[in-house]
C-alpha atoms as a PDB file:
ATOM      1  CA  UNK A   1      14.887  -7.401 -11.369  1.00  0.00           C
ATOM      2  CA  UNK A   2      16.410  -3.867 -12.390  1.00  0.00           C
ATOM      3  CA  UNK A   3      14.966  -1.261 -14.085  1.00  0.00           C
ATOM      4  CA  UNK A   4      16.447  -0.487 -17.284  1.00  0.00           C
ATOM      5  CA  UNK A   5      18.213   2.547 -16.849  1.00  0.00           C
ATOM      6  CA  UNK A   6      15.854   5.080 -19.183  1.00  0.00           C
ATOM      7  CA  UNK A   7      13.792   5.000 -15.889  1.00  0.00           C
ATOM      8  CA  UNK A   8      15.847   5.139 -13.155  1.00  0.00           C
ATOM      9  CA  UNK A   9      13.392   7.423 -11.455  1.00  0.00           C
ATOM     10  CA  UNK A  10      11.002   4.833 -11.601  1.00  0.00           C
ATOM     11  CA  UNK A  11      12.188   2.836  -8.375  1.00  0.00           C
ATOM     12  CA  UNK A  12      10.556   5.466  -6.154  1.00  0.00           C
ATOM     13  CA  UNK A  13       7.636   7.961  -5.955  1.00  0.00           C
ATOM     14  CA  UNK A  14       7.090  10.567  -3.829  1.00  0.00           C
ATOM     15  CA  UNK A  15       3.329  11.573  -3.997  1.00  0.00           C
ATOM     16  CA  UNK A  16       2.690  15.695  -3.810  1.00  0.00           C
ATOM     17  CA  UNK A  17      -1.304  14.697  -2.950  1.00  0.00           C
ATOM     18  CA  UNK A  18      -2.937  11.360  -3.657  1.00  0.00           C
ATOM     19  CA  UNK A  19      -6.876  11.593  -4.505  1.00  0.00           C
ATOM     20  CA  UNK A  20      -9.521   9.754  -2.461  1.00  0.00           C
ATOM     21  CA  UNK A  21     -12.482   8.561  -4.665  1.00  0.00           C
ATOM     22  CA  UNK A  22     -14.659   6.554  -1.554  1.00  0.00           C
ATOM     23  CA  UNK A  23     -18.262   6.479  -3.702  1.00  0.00           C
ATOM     24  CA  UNK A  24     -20.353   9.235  -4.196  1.00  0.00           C
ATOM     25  CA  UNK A  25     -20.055  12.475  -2.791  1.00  0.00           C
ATOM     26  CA  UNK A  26     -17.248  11.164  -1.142  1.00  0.00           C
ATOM     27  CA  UNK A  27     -14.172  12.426  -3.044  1.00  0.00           C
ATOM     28  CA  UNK A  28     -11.406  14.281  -1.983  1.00  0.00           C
ATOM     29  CA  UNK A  29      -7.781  15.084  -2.264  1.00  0.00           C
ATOM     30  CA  UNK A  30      -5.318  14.045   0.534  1.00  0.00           C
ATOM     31  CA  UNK A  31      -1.910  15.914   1.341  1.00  0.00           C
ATOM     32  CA  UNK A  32       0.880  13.985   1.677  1.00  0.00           C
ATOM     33  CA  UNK A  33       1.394  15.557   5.068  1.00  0.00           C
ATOM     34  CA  UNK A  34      -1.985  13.581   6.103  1.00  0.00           C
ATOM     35  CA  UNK A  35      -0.529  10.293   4.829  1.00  0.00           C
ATOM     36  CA  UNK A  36       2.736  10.486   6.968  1.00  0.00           C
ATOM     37  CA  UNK A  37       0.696  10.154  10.517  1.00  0.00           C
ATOM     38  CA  UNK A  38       1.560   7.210  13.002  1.00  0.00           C
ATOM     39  CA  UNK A  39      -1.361   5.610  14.836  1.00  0.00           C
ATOM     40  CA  UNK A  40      -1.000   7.093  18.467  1.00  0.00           C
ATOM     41  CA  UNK A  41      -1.535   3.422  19.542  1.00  0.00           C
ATOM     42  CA  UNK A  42       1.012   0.578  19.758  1.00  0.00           C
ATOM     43  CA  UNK A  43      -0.461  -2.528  17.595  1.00  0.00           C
ATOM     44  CA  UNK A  44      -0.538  -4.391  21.025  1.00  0.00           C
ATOM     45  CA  UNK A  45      -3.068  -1.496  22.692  1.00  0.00           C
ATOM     46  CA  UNK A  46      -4.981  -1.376  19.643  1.00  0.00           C
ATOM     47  CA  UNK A  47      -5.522  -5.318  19.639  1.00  0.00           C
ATOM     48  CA  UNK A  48      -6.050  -4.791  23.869  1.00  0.00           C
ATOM     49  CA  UNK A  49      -8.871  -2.455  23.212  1.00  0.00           C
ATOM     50  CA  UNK A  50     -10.332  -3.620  20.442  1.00  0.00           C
ATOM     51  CA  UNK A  51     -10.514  -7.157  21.752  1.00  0.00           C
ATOM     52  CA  UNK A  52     -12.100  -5.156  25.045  1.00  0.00           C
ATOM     53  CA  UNK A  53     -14.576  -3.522  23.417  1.00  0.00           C
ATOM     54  CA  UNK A  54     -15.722  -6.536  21.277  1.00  0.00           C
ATOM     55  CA  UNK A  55     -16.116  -9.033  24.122  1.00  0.00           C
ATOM     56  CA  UNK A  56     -17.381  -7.149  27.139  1.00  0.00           C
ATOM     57  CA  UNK A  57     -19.014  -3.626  25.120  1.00  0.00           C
ATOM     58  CA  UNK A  58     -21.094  -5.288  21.902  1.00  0.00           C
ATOM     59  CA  UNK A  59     -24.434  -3.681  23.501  1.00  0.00           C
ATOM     60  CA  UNK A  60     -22.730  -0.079  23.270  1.00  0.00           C
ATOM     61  CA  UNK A  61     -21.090  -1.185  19.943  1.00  0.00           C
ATOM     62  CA  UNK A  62     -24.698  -1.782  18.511  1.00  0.00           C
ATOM     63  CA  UNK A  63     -25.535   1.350  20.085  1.00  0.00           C
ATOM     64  CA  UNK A  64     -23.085   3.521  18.607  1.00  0.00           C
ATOM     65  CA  UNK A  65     -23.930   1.952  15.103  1.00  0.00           C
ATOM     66  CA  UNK A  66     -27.048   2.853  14.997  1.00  0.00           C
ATOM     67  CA  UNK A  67     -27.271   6.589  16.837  1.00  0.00           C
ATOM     68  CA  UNK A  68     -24.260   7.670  14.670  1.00  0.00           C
ATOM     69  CA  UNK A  69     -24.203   5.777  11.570  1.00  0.00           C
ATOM     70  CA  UNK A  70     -28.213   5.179  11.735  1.00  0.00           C
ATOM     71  CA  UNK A  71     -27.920   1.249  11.386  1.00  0.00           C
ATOM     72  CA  UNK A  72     -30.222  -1.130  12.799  1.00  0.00           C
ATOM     73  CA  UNK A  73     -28.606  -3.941  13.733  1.00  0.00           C
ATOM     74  CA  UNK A  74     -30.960  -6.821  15.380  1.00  0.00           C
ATOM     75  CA  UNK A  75     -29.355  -9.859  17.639  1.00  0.00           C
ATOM     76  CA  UNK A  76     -27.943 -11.888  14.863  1.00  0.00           C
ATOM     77  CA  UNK A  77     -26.000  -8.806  12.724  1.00  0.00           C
ATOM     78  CA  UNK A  78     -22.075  -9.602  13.369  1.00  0.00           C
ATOM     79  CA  UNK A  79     -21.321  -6.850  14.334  1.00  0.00           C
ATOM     80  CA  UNK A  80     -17.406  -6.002  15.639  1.00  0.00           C
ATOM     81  CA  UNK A  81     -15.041  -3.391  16.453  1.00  0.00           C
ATOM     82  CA  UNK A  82     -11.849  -3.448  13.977  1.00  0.00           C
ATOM     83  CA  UNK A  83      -9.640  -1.061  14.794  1.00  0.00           C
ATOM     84  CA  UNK A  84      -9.427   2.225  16.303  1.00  0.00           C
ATOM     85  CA  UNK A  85      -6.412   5.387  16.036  1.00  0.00           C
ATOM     86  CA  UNK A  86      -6.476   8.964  17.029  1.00  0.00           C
ATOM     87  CA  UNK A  87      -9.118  10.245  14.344  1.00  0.00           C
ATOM     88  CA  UNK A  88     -11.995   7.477  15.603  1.00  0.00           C
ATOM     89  CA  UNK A  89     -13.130   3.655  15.164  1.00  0.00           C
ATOM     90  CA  UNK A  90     -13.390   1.648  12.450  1.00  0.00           C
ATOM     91  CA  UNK A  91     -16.582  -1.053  12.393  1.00  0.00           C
ATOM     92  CA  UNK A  92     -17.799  -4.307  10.517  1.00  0.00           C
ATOM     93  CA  UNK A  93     -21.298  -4.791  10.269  1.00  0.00           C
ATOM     94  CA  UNK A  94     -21.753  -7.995   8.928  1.00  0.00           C
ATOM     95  CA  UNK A  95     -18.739  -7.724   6.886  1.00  0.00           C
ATOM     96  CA  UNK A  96     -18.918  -3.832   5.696  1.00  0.00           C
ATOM     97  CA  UNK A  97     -16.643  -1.314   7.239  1.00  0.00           C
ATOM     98  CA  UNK A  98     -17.960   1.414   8.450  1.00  0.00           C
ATOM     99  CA  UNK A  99     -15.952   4.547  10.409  1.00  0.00           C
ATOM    100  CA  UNK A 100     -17.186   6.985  13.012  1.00  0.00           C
ATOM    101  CA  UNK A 101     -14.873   9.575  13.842  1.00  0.00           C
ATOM    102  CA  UNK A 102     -13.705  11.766  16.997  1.00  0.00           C
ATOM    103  CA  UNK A 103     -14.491  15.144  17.002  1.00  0.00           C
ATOM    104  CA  UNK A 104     -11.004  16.173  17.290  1.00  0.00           C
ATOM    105  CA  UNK A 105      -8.223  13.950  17.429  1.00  0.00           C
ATOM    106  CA  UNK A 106      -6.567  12.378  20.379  1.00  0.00           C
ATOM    107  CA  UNK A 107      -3.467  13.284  21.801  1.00  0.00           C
ATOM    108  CA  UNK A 108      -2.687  10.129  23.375  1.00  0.00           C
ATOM    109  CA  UNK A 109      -3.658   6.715  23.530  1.00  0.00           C
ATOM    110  CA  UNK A 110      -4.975   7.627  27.405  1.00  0.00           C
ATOM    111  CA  UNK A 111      -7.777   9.671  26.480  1.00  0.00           C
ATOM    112  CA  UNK A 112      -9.526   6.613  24.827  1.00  0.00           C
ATOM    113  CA  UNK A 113     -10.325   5.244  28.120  1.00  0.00           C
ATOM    114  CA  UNK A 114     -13.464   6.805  27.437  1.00  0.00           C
ATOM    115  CA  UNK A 115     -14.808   5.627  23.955  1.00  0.00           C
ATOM    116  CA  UNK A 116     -18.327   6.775  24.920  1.00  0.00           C
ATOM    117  CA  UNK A 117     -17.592  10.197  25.393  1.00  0.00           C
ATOM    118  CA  UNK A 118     -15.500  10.612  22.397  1.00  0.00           C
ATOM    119  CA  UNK A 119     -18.438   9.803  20.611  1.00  0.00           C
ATOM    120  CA  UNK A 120     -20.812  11.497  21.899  1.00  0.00           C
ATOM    121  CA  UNK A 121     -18.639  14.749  21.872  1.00  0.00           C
ATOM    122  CA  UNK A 122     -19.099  14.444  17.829  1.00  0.00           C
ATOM    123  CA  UNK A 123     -20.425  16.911  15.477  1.00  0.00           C
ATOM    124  CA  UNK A 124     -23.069  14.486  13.739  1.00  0.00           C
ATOM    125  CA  UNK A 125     -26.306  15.876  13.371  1.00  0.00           C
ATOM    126  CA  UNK A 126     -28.934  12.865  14.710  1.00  0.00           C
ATOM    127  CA  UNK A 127     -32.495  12.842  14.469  1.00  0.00           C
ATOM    128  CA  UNK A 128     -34.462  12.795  17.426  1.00  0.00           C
ATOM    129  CA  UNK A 129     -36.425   9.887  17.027  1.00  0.00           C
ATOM    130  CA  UNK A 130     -33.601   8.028  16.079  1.00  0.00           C
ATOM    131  CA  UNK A 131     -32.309   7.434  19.780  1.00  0.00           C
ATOM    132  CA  UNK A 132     -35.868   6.717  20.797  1.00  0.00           C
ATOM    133  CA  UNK A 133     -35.638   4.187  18.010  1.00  0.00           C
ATOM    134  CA  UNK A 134     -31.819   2.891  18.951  1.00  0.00           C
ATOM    135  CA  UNK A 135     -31.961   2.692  22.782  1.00  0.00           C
ATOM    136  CA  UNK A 136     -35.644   1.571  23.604  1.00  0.00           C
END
C-alpha cells in the first residue's frame, strides 16, 4: 500500500525524545540518543548466561529479588532470569517483570562474569533487617 502523496512524510519518523509513562512516579522523557544503544551482548551470550543463571544460580536469583527489589519469594514462586544488557537484569516473578540495574554500565560483555558483584556494587538503599529477613 502507498501513501497518498499529501503525506509523503508520513513513511518515516524520526523521534527528537519519546516519553516514558511506566506507572506512577515513574515518568520520564528519553533522548533519542538513549534509544540508539546496542546490547553489549550477542543474542547467543545473552541466551548462554541467562540459561546459566536460571539452571545452576535460582538460590542467588531469589536472593537478589528480594535484597534489591524487597520480594519474598517462597519455593513455589517461578521465578527466572529474562534477559540481561549493559545497564542490568531483567526478572519474572511469577510472570511480572521486574529490572535491577548496574550501578554503572558495563563496558563489555566480560565484566558480567561476576553478576553478584555488579549487584551488590548498586546504589539501592536496603533496610537492614531486610537481609536478615532474605538470607536466613
Amino acid at each position: 500500500m502507498t501513501l497518498p502523496s499529501a503525506f509523503p512524510d508520513m513513511r518515516s519518523i524520526s523521534p527528537v525524545r519519546l516519553r516514558f509513562i511506566g506507572g506512577f512516579g515513574k515518568i520520564y522523557w528519553i533522548e533519542t540518543d538513549d534509544l540508539k544503544l546496542t546490547n553489549i551482548f550477542s543474542s547467543l551470550d545473552e541466551l548462554k548466561i541467562v540459561e546459566h543463571m536460571n539452571k545452576d544460580h535460582a538460590n542467588n536469583l531469589k536472593d537478589y529479588v528480594c535484597f534489591y527489589l524487597g520480594i519474598e519469594c517462597s519455593e513455589g514462586d517461578a521465578l527466572r532470569m529474562m534477559g540481561l544488557d549493559q545497564f542490568g537484569v531483567d526478572l519474572s516473578v511469577n510472570n511480572v517483570k521486574y529490572r535491577i540495574d548496574f550501578k554503572a554500565p558495563l563496558q563489555s560483555p566480560d565484566e558480567s562474569s561476576n553478576l553478584r558483584e555488579l549487584f551488590e556494587t548498586q546504589n539501592h538503599p536496603v533496610p537492614r533487617y531486610l537481609a536478615y529477613t532474605c538470607f536466613k
